[in-house]
N, C-alpha and C. Protein backbone atom coordinates (compact mmCIF):
# COMPACT_ATOMS: atom_id res chain seq x y z
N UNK A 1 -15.00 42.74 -48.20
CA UNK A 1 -13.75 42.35 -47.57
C UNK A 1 -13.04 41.35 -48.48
N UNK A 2 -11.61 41.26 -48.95
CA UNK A 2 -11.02 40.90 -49.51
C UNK A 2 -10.21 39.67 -48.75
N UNK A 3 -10.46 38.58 -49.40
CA UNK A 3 -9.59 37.79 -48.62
C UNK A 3 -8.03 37.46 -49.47
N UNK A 4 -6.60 37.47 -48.62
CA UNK A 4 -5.77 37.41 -48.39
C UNK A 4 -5.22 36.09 -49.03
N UNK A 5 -4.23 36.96 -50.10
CA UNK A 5 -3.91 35.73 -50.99
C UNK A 5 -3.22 34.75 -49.96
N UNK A 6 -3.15 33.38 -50.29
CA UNK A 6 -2.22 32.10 -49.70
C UNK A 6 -0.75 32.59 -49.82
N UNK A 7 -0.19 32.04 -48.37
CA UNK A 7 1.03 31.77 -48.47
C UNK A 7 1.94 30.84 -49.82
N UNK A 8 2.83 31.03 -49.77
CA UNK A 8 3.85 29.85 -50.44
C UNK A 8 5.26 29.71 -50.77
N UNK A 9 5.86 28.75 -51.08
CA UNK A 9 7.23 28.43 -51.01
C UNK A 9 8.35 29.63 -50.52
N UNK A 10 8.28 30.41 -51.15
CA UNK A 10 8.89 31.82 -51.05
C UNK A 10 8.98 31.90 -49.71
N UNK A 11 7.85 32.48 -48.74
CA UNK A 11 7.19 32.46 -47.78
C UNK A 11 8.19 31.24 -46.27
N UNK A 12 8.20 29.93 -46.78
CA UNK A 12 8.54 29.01 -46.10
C UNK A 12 10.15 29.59 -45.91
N UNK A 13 10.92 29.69 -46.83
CA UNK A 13 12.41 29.87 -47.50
C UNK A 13 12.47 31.09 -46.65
N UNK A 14 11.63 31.99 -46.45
CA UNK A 14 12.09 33.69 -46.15
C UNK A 14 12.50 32.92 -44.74
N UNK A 15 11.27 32.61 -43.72
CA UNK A 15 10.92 31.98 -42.17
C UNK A 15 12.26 31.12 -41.45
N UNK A 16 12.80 30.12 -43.32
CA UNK A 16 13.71 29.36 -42.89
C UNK A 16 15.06 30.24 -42.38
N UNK A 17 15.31 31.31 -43.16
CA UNK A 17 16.86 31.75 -43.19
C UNK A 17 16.15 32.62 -42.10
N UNK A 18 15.33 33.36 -41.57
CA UNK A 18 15.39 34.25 -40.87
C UNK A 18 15.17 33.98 -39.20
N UNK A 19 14.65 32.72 -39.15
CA UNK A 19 14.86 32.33 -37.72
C UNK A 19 15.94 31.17 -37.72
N UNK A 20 17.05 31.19 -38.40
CA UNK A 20 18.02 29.61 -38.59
C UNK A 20 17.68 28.89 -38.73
N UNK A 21 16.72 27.99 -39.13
CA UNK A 21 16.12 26.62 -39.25
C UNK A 21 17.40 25.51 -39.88
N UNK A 22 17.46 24.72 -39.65
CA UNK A 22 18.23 23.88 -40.23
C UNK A 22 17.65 23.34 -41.40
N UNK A 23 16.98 23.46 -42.14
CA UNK A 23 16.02 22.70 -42.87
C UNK A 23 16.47 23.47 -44.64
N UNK A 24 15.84 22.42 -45.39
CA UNK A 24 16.11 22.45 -47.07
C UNK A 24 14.82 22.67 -47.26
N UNK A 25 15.11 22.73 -48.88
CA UNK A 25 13.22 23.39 -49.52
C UNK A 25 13.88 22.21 -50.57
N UNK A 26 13.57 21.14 -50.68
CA UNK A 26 13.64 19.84 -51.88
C UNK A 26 12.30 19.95 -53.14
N UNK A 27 13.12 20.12 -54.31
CA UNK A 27 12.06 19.52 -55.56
C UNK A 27 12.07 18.32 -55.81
N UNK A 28 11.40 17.63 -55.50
CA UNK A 28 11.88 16.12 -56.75
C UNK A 28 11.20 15.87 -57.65
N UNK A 29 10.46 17.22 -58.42
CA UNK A 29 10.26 17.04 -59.65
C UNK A 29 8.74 16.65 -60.24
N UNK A 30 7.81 16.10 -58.67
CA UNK A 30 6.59 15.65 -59.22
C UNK A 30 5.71 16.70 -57.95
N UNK A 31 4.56 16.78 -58.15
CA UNK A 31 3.44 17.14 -57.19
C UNK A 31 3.22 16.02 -56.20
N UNK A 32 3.53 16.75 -55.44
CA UNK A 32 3.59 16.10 -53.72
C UNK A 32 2.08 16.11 -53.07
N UNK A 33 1.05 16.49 -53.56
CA UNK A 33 -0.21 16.62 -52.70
C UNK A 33 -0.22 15.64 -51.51
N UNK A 34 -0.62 14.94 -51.78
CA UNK A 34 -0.61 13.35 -50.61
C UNK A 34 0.68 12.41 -50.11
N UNK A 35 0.14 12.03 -48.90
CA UNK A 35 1.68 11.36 -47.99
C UNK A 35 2.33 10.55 -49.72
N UNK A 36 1.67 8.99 -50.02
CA UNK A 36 1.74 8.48 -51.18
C UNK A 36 2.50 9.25 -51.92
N UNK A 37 2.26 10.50 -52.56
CA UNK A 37 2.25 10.93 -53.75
C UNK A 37 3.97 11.42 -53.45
N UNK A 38 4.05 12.08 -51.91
CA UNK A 38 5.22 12.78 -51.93
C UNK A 38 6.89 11.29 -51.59
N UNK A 39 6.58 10.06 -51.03
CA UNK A 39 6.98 9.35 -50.92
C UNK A 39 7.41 8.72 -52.07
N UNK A 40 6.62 8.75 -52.80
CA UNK A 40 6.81 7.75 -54.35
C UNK A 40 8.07 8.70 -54.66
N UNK A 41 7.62 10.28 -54.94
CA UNK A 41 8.40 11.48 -55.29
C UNK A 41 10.04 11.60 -55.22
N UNK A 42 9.93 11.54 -53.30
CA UNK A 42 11.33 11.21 -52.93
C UNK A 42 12.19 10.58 -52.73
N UNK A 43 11.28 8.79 -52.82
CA UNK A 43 12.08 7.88 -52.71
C UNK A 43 12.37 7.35 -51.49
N UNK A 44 11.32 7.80 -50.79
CA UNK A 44 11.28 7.59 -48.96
C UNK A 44 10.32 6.31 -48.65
N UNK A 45 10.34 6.00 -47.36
CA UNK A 45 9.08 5.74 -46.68
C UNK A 45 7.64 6.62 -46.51
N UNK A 46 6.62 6.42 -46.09
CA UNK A 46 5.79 7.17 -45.61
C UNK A 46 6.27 7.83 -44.25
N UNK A 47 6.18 6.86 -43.44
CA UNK A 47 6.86 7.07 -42.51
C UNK A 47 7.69 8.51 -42.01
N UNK A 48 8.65 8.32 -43.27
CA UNK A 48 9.31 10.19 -42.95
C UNK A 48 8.42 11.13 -43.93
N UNK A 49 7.56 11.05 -44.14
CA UNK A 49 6.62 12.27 -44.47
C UNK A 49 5.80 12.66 -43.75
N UNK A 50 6.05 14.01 -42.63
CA UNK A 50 5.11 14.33 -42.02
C UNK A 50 3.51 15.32 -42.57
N UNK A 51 2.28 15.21 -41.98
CA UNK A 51 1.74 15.56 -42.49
C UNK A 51 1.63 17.15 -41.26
N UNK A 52 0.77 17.94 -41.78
CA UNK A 52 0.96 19.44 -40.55
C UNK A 52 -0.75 19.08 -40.66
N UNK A 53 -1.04 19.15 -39.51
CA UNK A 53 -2.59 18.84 -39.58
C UNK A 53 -3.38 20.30 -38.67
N UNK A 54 -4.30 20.75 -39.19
CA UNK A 54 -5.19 22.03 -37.84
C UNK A 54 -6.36 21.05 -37.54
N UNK A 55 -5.93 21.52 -36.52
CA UNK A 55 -7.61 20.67 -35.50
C UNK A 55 -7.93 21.55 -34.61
N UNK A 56 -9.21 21.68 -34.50
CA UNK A 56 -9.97 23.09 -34.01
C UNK A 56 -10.27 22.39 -32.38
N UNK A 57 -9.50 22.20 -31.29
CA UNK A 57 -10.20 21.89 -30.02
C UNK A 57 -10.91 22.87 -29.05
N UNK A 58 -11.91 22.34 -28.57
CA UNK A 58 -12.91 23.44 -28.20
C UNK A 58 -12.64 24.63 -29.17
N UNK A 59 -12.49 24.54 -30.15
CA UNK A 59 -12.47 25.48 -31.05
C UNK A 59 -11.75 26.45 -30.78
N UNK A 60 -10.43 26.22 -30.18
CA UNK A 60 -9.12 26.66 -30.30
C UNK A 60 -8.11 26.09 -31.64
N UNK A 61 -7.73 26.57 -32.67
CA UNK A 61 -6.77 25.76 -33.49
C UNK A 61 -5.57 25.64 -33.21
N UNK A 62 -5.07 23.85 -33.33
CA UNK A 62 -3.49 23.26 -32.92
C UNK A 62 -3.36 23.13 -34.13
N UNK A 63 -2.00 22.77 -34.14
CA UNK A 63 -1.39 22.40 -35.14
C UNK A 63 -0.89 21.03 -34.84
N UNK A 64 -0.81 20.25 -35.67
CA UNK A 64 -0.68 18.53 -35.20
C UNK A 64 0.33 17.88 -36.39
N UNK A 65 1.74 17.76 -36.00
CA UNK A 65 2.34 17.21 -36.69
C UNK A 65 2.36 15.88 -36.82
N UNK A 66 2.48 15.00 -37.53
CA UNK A 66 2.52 13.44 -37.84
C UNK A 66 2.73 12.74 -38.49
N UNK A 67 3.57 11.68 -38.63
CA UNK A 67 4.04 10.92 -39.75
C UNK A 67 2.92 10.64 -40.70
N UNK A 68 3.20 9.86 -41.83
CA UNK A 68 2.46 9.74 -43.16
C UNK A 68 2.00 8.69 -42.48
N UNK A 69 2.30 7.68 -41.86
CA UNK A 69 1.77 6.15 -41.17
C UNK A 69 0.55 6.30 -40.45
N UNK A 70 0.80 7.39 -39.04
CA UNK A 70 -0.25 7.43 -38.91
C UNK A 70 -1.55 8.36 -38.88
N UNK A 71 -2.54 7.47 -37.93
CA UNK A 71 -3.87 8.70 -37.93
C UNK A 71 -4.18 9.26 -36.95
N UNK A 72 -4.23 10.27 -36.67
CA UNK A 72 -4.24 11.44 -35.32
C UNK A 72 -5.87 10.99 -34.44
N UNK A 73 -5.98 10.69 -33.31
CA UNK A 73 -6.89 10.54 -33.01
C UNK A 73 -7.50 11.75 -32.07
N UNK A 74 -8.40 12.15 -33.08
CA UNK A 74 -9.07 13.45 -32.24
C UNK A 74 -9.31 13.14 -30.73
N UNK A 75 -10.23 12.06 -30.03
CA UNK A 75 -10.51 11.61 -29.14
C UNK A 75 -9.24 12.32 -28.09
N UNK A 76 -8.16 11.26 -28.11
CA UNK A 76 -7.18 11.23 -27.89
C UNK A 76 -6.42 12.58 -27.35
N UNK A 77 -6.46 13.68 -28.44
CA UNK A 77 -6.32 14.97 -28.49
C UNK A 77 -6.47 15.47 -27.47
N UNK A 78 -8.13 15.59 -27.71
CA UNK A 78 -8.87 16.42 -26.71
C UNK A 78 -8.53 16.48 -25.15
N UNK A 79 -8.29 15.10 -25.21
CA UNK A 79 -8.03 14.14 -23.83
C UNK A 79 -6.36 14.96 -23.27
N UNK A 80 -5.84 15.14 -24.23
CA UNK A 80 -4.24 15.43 -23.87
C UNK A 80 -4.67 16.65 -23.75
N UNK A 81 -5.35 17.46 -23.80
CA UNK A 81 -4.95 19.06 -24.17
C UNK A 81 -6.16 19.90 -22.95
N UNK A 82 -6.95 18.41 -22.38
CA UNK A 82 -7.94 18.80 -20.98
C UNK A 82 -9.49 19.43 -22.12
N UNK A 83 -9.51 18.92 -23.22
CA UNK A 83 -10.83 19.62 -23.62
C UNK A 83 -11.95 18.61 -23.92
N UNK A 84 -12.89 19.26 -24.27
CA UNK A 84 -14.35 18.56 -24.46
C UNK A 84 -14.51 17.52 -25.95
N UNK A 85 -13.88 18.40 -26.88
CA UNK A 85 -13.76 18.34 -28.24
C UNK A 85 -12.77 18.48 -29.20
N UNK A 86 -12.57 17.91 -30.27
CA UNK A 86 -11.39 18.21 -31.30
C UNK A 86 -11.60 17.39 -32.57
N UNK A 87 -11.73 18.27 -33.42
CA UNK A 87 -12.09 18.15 -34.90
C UNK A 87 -10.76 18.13 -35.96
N UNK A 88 -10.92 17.73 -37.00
CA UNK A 88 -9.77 18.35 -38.02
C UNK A 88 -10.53 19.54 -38.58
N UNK A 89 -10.09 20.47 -38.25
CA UNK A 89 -10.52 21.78 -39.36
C UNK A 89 -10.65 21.26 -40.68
N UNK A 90 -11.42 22.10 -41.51
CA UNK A 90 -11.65 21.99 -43.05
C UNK A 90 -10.84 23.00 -43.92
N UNK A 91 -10.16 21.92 -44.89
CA UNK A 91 -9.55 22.51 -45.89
C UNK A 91 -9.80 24.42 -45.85
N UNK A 92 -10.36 24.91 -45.79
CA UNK A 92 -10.82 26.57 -46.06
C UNK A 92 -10.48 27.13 -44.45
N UNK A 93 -10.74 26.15 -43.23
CA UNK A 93 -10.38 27.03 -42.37
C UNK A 93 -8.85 26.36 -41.70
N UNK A 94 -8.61 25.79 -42.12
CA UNK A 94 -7.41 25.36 -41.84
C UNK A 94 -6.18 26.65 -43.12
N UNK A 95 -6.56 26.58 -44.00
CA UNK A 95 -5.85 27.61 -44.70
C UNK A 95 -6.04 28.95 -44.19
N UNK A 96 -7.23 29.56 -43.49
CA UNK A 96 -7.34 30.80 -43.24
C UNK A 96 -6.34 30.99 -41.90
N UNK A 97 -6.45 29.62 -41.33
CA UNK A 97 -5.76 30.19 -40.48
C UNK A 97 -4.15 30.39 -40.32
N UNK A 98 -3.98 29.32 -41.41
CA UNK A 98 -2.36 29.06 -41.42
C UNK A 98 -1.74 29.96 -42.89
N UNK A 99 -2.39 30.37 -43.98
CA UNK A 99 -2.03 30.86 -44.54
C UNK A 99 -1.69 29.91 -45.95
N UNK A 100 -1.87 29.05 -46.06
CA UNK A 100 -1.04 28.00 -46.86
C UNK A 100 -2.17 26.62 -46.97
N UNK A 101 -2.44 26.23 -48.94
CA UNK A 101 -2.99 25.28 -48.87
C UNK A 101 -2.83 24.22 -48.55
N UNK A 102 -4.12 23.50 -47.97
CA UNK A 102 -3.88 21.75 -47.45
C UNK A 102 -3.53 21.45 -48.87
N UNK A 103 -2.00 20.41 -48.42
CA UNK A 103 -1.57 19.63 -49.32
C UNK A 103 0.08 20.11 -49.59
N UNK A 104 0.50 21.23 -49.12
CA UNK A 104 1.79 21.97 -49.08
C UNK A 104 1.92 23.00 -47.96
N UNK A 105 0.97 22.47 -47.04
CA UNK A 105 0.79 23.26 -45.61
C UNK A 105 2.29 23.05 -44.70
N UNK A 106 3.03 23.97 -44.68
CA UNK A 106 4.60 23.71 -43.62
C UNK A 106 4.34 23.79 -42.21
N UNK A 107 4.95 23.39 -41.21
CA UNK A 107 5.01 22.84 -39.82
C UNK A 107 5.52 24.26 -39.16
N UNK A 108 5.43 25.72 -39.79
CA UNK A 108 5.66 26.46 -39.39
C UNK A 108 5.88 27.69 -40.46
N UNK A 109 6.06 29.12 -39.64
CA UNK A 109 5.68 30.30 -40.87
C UNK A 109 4.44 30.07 -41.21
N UNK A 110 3.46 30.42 -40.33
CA UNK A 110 2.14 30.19 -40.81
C UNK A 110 1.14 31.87 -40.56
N UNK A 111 0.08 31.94 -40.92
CA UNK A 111 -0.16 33.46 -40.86
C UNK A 111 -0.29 33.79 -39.58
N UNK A 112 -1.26 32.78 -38.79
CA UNK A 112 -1.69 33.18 -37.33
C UNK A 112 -0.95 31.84 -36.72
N UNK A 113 -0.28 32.22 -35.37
CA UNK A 113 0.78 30.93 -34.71
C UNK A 113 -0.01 30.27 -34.16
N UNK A 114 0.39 29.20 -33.96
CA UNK A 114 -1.10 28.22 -33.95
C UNK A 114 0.15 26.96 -32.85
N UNK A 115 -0.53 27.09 -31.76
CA UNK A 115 0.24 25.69 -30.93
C UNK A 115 0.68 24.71 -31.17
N UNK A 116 1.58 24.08 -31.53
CA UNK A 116 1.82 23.08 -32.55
C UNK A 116 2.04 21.48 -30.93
N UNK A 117 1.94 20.75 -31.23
CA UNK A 117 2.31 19.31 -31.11
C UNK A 117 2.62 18.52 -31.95
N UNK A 118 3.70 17.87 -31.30
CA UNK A 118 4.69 16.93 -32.65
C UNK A 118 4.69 15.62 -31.90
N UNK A 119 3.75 14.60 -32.90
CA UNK A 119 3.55 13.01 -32.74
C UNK A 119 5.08 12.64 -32.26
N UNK A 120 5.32 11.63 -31.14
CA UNK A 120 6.53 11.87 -30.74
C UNK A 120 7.20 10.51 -31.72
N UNK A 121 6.49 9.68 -32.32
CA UNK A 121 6.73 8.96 -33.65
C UNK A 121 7.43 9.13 -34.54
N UNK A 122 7.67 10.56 -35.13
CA UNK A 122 8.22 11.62 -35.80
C UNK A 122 9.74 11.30 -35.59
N UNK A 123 10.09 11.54 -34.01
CA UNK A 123 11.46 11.39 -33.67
C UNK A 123 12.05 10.09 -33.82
N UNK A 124 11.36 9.05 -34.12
CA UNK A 124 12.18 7.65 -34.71
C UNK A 124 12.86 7.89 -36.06
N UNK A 125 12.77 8.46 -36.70
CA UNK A 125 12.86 8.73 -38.43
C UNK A 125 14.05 9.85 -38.06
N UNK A 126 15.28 9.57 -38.50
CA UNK A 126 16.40 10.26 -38.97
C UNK A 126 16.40 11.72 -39.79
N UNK A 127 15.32 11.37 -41.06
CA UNK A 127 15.35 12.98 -41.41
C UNK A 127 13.64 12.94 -41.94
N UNK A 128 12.81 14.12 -41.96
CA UNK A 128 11.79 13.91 -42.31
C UNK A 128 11.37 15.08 -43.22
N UNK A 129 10.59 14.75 -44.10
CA UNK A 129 9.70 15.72 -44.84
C UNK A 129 8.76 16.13 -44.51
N UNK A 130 8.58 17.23 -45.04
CA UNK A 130 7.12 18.06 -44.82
C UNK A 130 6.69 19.14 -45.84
N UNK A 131 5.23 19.49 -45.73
CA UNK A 131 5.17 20.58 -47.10
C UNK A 131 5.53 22.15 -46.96
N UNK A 132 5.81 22.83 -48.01
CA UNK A 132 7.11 23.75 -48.34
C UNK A 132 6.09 24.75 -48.45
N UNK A 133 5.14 24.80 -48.52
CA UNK A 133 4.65 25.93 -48.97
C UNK A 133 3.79 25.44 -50.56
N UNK A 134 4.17 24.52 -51.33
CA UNK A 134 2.90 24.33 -52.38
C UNK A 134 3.05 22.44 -52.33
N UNK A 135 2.34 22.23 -53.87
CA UNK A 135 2.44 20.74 -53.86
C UNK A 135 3.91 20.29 -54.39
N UNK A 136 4.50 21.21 -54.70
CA UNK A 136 5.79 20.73 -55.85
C UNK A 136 7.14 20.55 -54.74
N UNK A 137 6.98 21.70 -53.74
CA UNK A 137 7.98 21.59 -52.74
C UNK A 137 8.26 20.70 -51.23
N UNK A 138 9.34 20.47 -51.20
CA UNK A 138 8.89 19.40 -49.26
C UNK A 138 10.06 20.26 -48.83
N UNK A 139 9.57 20.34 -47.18
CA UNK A 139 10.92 20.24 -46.69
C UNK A 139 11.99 19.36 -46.17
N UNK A 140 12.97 19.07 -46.42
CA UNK A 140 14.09 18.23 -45.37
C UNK A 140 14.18 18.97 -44.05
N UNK A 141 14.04 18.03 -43.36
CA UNK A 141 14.86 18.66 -41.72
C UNK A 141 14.70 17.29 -40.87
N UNK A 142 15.51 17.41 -40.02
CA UNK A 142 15.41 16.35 -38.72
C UNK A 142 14.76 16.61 -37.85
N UNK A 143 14.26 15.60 -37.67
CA UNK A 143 13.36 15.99 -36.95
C UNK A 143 13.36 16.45 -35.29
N UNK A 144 14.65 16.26 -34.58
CA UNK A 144 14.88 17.26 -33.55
C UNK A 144 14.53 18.49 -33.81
N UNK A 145 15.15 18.94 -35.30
CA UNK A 145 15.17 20.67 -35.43
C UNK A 145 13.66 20.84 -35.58
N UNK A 146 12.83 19.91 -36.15
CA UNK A 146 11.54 20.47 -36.47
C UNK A 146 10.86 20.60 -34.97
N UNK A 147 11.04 20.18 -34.00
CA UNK A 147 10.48 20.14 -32.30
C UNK A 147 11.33 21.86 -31.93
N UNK A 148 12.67 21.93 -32.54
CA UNK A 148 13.24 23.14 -31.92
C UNK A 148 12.77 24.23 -32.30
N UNK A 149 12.52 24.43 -33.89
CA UNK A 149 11.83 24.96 -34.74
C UNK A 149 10.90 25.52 -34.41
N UNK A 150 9.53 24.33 -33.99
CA UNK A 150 8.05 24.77 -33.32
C UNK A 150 7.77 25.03 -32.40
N UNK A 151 8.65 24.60 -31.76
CA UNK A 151 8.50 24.80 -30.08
C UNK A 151 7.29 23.99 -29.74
N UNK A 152 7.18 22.60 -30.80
CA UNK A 152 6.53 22.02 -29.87
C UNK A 152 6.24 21.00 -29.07
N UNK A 153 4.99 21.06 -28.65
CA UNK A 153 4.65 19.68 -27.27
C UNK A 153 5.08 18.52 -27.94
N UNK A 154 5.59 17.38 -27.47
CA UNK A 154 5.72 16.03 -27.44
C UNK A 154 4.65 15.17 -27.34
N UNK A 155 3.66 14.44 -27.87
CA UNK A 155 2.52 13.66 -27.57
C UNK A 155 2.94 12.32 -28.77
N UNK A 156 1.78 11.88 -27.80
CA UNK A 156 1.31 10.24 -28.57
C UNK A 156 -0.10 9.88 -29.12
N UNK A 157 -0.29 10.47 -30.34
CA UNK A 157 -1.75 10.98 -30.58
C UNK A 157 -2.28 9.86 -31.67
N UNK A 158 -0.94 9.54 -32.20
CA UNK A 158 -1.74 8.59 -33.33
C UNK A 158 -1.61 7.40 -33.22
N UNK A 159 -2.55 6.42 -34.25
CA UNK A 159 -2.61 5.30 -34.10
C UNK A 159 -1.87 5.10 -35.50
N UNK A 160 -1.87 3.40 -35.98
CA UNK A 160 -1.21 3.24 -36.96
C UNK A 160 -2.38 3.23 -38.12
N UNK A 161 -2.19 3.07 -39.47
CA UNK A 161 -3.28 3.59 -40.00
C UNK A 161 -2.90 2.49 -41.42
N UNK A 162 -3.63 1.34 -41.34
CA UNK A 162 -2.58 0.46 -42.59
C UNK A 162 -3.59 0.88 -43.86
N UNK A 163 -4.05 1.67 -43.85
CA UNK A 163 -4.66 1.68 -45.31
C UNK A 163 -3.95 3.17 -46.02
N UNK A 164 -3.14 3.51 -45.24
CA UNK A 164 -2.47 5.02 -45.69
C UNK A 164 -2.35 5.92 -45.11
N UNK A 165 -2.43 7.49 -45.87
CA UNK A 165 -1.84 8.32 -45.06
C UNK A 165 -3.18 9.44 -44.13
N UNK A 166 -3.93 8.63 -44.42
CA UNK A 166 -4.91 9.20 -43.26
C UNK A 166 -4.89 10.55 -43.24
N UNK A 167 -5.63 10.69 -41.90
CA UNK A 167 -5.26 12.49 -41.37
C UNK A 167 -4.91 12.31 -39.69
């Protein structure tokens, strides 16, 4: 059995024009892997860099949007969503399921649709980034459109995280 090349940028760009998204595909020229890395990049806060996180509850996978500030508390999660358990998926199954490597993983256009919740933190920040599909690309969008976008839940999942951009 052959596994299924990764999504990427292309991919994000097709999703954007074909369901209206309001949203940009931004270069600024450096590799974006980490909150840090993409902030320095754009000239932002952390703050407006969201990260797209999979977390496997009862071993169902969400999708967990969240600023670069903070850290998603699984606990917490579980608690909001009525379950026993909630993990961050691992790099390999977080890509299988979304299509797209950790580190340029987008908040949507993913292979399998995956429930999304958006840290409601997110909506303080005027415009926010997120990954495009690789490390080189982010997206712009506001972050209303990114809730309209995903269609998703509203929660309060994270804590603040002063040593960085956590998960």
């Amino acid at each position: 059995m052959t596994t299924p090349s990764l999504l990427g940028e292309a991919d994000v760009a097709r999703v954007i024009g074909e369901r209206g998204i309001a949203a940009e595909i931004v270069h600024p020229g450096e590799k974006t892997p980490t909150v840090e890395a993409a902030a320095v990049a754009l000239h932002v806060g952390t703050a407006q860099i969201v990260k797209s996180l999979v977390f496997l509850v009862d071993d169902v996978p969400h999708l967990v949007i969240t600023n670069g500030t903070g850290r998603v508390d699984a606990r917490a999660l579980a608690v909001a969503l009525g379950a026993r358990k909630a993990r961050l998926a691992r790099p390999e199954e977080a890509s299988a399921l979304t299509g797209y490597a950790v580190g340029g993983m987008p908040p949507f256009g993913h292979r399998h649709p995956l429930p999304v919740l958006l840290e409601a933190r997110v909506l303080e920040q005027p415009v926010v980034y997120a990954g495009a599909g690789s490390n080189g690309a982010m997206l712009r969008v506001r972050p209303r459109e990114l809730l309209r976008a995903t269609g998703a839940r509203l929660v309060s999942l994270a804590t603040p995280n002063p040593g960085g951009g956590g998960r």
